[in-house]
PDB file of N, CA and C in Angstrom:
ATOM      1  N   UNK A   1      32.045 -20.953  98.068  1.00  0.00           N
ATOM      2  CA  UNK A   1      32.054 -19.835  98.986  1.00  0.00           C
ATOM      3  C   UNK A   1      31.413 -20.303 100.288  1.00  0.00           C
ATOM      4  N   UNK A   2      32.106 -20.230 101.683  1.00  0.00           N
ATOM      5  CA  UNK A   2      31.273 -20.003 102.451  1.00  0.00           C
ATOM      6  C   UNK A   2      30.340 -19.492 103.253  1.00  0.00           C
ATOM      7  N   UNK A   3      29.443 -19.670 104.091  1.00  0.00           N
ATOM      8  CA  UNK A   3      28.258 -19.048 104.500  1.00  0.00           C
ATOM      9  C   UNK A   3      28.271 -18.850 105.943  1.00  0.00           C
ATOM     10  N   UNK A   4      27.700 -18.088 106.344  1.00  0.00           N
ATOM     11  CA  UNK A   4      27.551 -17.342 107.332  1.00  0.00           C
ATOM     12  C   UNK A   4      25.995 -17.015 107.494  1.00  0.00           C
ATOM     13  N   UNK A   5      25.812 -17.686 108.761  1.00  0.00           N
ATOM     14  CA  UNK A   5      24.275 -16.880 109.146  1.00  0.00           C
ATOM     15  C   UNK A   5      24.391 -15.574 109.995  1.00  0.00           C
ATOM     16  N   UNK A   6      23.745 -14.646 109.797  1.00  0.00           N
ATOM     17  CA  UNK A   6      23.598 -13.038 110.415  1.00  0.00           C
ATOM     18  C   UNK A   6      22.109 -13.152 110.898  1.00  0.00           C
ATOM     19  N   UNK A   7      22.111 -12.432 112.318  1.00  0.00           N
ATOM     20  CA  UNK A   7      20.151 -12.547 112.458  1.00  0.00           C
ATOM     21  C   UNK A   7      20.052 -11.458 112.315  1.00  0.00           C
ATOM     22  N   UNK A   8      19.109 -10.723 111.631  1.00  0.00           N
ATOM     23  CA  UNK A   8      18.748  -9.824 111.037  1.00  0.00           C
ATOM     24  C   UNK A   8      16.844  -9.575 111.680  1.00  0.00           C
ATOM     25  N   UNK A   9      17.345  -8.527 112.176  1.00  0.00           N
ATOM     26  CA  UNK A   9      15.805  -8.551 113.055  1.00  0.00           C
ATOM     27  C   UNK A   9      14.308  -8.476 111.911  1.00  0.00           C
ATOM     28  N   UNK A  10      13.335  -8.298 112.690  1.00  0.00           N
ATOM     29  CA  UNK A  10      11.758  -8.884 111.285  1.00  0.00           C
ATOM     30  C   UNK A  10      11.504  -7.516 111.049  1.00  0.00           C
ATOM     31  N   UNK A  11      12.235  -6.303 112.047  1.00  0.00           N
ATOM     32  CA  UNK A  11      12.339  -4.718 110.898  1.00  0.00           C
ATOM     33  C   UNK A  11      12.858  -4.398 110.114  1.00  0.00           C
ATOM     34  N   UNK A  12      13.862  -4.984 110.117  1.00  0.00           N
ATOM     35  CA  UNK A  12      14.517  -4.478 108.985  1.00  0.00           C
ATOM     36  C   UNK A  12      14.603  -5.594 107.848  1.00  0.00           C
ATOM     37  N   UNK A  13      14.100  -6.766 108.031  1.00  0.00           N
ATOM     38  CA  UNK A  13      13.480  -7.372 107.034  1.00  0.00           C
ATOM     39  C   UNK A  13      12.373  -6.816 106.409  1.00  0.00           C
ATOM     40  N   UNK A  14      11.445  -6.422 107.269  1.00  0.00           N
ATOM     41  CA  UNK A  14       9.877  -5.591 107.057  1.00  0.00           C
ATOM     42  C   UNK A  14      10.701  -4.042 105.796  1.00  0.00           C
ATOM     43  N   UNK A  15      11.743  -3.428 106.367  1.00  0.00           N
ATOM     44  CA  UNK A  15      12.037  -2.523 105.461  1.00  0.00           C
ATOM     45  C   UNK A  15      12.799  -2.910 104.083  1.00  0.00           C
ATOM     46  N   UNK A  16      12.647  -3.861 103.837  1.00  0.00           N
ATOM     47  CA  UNK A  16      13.227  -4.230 102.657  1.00  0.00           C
ATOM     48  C   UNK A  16      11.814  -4.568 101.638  1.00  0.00           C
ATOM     49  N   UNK A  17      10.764  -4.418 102.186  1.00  0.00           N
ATOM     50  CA  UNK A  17       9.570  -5.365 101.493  1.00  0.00           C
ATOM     51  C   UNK A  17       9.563  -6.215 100.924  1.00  0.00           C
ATOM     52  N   UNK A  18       9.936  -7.077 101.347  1.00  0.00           N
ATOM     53  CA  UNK A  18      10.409  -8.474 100.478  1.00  0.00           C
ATOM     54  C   UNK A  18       9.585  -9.612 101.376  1.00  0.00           C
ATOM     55  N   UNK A  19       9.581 -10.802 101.071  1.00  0.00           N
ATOM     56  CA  UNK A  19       8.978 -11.929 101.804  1.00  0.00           C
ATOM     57  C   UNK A  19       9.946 -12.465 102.456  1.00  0.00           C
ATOM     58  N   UNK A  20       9.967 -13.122 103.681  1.00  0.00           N
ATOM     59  CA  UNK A  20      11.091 -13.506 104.240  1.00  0.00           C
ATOM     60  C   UNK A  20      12.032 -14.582 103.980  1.00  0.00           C
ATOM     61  N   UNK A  21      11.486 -15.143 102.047  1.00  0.00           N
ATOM     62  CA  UNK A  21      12.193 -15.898 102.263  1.00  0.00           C
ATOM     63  C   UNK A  21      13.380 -14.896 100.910  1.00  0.00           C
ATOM     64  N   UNK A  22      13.153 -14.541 100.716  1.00  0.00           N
ATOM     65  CA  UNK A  22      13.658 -13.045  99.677  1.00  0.00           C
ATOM     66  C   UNK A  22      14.593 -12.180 100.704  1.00  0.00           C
ATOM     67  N   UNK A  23      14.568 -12.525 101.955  1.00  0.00           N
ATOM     68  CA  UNK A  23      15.118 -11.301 102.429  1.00  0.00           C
ATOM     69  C   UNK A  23      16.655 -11.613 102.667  1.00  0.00           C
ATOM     70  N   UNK A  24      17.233 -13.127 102.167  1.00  0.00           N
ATOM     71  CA  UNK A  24      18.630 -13.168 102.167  1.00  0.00           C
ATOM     72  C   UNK A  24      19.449 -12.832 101.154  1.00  0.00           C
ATOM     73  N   UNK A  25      18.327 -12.646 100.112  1.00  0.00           N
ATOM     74  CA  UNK A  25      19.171 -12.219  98.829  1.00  0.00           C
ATOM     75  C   UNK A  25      19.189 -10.201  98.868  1.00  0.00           C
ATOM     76  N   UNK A  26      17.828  -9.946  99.676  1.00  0.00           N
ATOM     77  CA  UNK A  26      17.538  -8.348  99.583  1.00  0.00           C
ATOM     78  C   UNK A  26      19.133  -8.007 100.470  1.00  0.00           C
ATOM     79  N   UNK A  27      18.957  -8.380 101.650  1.00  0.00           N
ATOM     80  CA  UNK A  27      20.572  -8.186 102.436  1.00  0.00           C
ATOM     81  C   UNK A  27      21.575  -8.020 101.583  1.00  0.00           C
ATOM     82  N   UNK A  28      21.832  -9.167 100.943  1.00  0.00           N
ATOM     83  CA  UNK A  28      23.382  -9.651 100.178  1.00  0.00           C
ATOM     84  C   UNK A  28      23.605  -8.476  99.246  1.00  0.00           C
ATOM     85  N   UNK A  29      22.162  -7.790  98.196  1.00  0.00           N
ATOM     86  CA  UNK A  29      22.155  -7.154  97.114  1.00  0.00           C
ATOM     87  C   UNK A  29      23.008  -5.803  98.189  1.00  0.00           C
ATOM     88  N   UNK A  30      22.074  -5.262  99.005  1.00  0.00           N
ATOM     89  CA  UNK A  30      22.104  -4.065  99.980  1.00  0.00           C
ATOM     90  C   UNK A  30      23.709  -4.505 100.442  1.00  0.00           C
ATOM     91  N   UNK A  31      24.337  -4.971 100.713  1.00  0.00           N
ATOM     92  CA  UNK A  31      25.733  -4.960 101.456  1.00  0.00           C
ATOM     93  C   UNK A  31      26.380  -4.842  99.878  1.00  0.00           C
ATOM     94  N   UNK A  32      26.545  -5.762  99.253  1.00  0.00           N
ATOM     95  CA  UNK A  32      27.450  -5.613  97.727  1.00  0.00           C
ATOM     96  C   UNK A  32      27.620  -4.264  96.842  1.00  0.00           C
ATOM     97  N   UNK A  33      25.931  -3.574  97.536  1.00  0.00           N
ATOM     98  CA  UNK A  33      26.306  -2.382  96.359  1.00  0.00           C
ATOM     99  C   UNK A  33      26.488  -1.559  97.328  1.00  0.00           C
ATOM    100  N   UNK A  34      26.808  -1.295  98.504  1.00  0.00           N
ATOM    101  CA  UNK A  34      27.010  -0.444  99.420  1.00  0.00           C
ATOM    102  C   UNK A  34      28.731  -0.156  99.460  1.00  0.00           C
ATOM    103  N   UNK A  35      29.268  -1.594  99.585  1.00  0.00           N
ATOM    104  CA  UNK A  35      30.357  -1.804  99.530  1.00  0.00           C
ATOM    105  C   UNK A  35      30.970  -1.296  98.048  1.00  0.00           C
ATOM    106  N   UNK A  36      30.634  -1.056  96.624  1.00  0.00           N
ATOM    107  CA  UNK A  36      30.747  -1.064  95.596  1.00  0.00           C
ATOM    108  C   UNK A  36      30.832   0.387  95.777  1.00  0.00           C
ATOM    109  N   UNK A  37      29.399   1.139  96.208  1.00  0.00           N
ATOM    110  CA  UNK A  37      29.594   2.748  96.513  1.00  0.00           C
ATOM    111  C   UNK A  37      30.690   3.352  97.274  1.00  0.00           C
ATOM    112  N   UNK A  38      30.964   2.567  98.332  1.00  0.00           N
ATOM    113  CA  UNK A  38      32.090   3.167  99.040  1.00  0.00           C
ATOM    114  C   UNK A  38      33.525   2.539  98.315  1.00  0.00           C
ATOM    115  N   UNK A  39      33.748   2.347  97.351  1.00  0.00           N
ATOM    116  CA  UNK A  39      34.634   1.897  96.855  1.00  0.00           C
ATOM    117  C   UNK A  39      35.969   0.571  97.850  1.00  0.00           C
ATOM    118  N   UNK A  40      34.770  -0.081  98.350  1.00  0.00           N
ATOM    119  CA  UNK A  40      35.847  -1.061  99.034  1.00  0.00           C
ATOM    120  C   UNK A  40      35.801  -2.474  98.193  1.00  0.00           C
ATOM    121  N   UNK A  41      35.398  -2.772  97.085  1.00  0.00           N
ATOM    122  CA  UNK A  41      35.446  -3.699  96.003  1.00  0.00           C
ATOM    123  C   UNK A  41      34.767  -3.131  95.109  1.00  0.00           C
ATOM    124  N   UNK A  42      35.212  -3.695  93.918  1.00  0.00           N
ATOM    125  CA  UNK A  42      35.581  -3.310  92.580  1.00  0.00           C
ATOM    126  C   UNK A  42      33.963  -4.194  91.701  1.00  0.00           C
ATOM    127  N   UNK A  43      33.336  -3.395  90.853  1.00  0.00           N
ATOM    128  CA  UNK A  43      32.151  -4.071  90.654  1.00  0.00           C
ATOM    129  C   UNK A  43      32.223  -5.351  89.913  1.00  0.00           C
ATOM    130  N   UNK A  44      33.195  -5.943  89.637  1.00  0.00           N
ATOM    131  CA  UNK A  44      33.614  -7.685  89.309  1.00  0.00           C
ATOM    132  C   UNK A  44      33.106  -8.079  90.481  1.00  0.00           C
ATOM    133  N   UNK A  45      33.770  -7.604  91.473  1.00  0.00           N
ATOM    134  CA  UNK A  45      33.750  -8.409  92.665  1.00  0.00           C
ATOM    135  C   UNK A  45      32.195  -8.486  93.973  1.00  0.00           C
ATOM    136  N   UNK A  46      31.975  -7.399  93.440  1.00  0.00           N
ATOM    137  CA  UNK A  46      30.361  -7.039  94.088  1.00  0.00           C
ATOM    138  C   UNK A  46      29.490  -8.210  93.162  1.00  0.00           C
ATOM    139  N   UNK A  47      29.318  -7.772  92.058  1.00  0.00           N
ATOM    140  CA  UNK A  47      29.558  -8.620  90.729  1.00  0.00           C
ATOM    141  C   UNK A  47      29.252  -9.897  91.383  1.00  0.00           C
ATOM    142  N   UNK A  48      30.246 -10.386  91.568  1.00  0.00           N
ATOM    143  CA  UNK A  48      30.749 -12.027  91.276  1.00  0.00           C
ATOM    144  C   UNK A  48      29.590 -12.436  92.626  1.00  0.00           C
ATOM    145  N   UNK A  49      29.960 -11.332  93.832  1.00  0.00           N
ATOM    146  CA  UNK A  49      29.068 -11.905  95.017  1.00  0.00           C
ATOM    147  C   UNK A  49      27.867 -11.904  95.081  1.00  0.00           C
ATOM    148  N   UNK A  50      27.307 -11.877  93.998  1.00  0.00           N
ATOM    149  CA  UNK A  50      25.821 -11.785  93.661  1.00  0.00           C
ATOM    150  C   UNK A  50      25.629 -12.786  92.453  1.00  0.00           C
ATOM    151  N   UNK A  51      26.194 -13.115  91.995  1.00  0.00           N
ATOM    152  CA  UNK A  51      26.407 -14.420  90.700  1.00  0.00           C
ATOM    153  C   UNK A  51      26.074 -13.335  89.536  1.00  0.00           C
ATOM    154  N   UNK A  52      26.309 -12.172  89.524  1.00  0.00           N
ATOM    155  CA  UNK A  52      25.798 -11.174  88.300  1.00  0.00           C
ATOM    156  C   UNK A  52      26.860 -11.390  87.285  1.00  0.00           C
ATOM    157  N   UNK A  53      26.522 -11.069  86.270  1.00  0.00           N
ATOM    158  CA  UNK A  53      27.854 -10.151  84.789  1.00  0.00           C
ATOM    159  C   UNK A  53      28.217  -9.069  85.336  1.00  0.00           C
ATOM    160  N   UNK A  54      29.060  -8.701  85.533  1.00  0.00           N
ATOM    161  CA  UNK A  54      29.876  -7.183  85.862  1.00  0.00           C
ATOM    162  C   UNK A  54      29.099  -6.329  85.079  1.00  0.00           C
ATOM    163  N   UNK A  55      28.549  -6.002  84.040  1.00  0.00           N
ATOM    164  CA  UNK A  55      28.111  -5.003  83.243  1.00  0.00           C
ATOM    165  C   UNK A  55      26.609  -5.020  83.758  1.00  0.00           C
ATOM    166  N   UNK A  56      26.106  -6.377  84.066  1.00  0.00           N
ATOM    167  CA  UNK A  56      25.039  -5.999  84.411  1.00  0.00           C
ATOM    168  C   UNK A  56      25.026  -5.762  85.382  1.00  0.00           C
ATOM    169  N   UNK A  57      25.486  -5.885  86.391  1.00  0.00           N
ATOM    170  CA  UNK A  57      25.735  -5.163  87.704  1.00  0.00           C
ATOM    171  C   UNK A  57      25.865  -4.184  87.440  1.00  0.00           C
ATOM    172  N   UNK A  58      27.056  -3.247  86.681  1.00  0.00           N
ATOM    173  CA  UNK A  58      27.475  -1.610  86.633  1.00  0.00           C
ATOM    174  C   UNK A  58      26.164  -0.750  85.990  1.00  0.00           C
ATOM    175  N   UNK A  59      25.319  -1.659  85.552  1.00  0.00           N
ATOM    176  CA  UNK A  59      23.789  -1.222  84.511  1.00  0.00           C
ATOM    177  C   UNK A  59      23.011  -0.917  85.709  1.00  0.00           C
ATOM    178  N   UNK A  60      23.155  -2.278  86.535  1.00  0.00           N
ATOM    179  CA  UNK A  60      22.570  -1.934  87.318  1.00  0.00           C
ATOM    180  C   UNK A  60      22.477  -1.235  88.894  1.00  0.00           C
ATOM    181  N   UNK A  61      23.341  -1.090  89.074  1.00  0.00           N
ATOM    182  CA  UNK A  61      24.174   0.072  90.062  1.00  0.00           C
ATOM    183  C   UNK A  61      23.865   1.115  89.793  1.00  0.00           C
ATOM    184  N   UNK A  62      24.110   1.371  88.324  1.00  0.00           N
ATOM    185  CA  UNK A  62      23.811   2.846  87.765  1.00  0.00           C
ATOM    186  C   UNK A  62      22.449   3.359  88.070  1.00  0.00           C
ATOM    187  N   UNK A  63      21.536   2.681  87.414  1.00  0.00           N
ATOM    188  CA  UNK A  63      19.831   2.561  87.613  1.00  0.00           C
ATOM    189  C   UNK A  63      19.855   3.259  88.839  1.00  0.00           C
ATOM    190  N   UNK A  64      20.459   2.761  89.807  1.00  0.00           N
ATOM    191  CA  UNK A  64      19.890   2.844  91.446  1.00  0.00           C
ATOM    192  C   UNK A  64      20.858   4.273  92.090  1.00  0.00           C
ATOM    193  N   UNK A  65      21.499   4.526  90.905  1.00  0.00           N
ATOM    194  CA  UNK A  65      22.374   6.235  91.100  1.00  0.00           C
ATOM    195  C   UNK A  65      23.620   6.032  91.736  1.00  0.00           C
ATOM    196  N   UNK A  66      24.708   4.876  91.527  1.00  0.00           N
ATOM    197  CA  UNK A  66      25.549   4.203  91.921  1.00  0.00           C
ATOM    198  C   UNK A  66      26.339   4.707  91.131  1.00  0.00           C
ATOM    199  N   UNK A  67      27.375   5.784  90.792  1.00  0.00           N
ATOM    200  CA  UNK A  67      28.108   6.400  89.504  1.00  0.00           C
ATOM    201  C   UNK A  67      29.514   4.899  89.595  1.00  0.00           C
ATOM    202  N   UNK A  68      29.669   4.515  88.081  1.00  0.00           N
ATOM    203  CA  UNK A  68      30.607   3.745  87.718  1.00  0.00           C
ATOM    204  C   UNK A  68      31.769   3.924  87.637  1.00  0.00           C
ATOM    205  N   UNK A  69      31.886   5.393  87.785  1.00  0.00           N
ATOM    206  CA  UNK A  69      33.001   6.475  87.728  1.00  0.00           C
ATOM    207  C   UNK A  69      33.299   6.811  88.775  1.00  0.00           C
ATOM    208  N   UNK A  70      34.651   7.217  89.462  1.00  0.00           N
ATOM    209  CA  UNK A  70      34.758   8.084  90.507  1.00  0.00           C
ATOM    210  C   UNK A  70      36.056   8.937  90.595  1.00  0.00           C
ATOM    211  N   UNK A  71      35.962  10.015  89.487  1.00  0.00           N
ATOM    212  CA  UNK A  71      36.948  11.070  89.545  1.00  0.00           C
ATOM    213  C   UNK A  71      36.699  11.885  90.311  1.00  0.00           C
ATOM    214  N   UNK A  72      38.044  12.394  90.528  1.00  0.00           N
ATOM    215  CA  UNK A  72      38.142  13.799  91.869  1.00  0.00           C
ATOM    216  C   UNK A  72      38.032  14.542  91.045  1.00  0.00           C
ATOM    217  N   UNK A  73      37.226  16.040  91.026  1.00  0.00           N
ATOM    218  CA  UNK A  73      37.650  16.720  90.800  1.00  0.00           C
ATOM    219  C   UNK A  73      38.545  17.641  89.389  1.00  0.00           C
ATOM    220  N   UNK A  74      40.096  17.014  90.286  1.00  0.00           N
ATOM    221  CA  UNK A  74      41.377  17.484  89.228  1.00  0.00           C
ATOM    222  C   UNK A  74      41.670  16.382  88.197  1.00  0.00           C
ATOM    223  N   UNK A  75      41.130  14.858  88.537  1.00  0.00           N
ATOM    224  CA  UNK A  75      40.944  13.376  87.676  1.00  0.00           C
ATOM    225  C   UNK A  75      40.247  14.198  86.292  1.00  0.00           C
ATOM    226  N   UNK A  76      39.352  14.646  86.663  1.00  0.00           N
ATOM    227  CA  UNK A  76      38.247  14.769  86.238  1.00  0.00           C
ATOM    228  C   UNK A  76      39.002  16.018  85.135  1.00  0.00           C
ATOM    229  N   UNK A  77      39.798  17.208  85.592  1.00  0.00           N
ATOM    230  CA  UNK A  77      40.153  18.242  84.943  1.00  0.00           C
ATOM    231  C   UNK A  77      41.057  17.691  83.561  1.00  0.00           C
ATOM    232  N   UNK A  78      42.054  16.831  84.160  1.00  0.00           N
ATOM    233  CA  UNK A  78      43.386  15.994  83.586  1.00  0.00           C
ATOM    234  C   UNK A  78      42.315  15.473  82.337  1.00  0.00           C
ATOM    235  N   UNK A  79      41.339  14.535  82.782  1.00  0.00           N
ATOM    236  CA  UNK A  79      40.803  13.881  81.640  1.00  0.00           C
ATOM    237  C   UNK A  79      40.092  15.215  80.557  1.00  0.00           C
ATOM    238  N   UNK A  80      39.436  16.098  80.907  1.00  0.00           N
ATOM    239  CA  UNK A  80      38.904  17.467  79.769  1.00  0.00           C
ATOM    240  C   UNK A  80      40.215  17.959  79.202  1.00  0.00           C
ATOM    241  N   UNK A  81      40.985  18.108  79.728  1.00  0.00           N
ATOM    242  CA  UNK A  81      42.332  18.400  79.347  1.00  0.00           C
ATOM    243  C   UNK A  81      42.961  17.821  78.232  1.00  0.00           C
ATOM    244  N   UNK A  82      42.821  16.427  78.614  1.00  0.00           N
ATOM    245  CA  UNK A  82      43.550  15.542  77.683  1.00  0.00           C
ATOM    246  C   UNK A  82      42.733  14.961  76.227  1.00  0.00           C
ATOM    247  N   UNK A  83      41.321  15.348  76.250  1.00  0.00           N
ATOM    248  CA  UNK A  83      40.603  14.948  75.592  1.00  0.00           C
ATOM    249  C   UNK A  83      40.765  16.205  74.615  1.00  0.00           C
ATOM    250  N   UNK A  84      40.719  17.431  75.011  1.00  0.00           N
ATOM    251  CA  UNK A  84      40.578  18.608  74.447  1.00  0.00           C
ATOM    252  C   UNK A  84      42.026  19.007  73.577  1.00  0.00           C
ATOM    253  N   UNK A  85      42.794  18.257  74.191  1.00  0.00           N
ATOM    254  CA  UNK A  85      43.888  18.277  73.200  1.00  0.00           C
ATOM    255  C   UNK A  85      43.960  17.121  71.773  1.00  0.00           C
ATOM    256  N   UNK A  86      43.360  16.406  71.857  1.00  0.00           N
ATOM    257  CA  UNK A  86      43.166  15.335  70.829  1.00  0.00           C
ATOM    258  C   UNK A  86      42.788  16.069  69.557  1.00  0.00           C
TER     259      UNK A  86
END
């Protein structure tokens, strides 16, 4: 994979509480699961960009109130529906 340096000012390093040499991994964690919440990659792939297990990532996503799930609504009706008929 390649790398990319970002300068990242010493506040918002300071808001991560981390030591500065911790603060490239605090970034990477903070962008992967952000990206994971907004559903623009799939938690393999958040996952993978962090060298995690997918499960332990989705364990740990969850922890931090990251739902693994994301039904609408009527997703959500279809599935009570379909379960309730079983």
């Amino acid at each position: 994979m390649s790398m990319t340096d970002i300068p990242v000012s010493d506040d918002l390093i300071a808001a991560f509480e981390v030591d500065r040499e911790d603060a490239p991994r605090a970034v990477a964690e903070a962008a992967a699961l952000e990206l994971y919440r907004r559903g623009t990659v799939s938690a393999g792939y958040a996952a993978g960009l962090l060298g995690m297990d997918k499960w332990d990532f989705v364990r740990w996503s969850g922890e931090l109130g990251i739902p693994s799930f994301r039904l609408s609504p009527e997703e959500l009706t279809a599935e009570l529906d379909v379960l309730q008929s079983l």
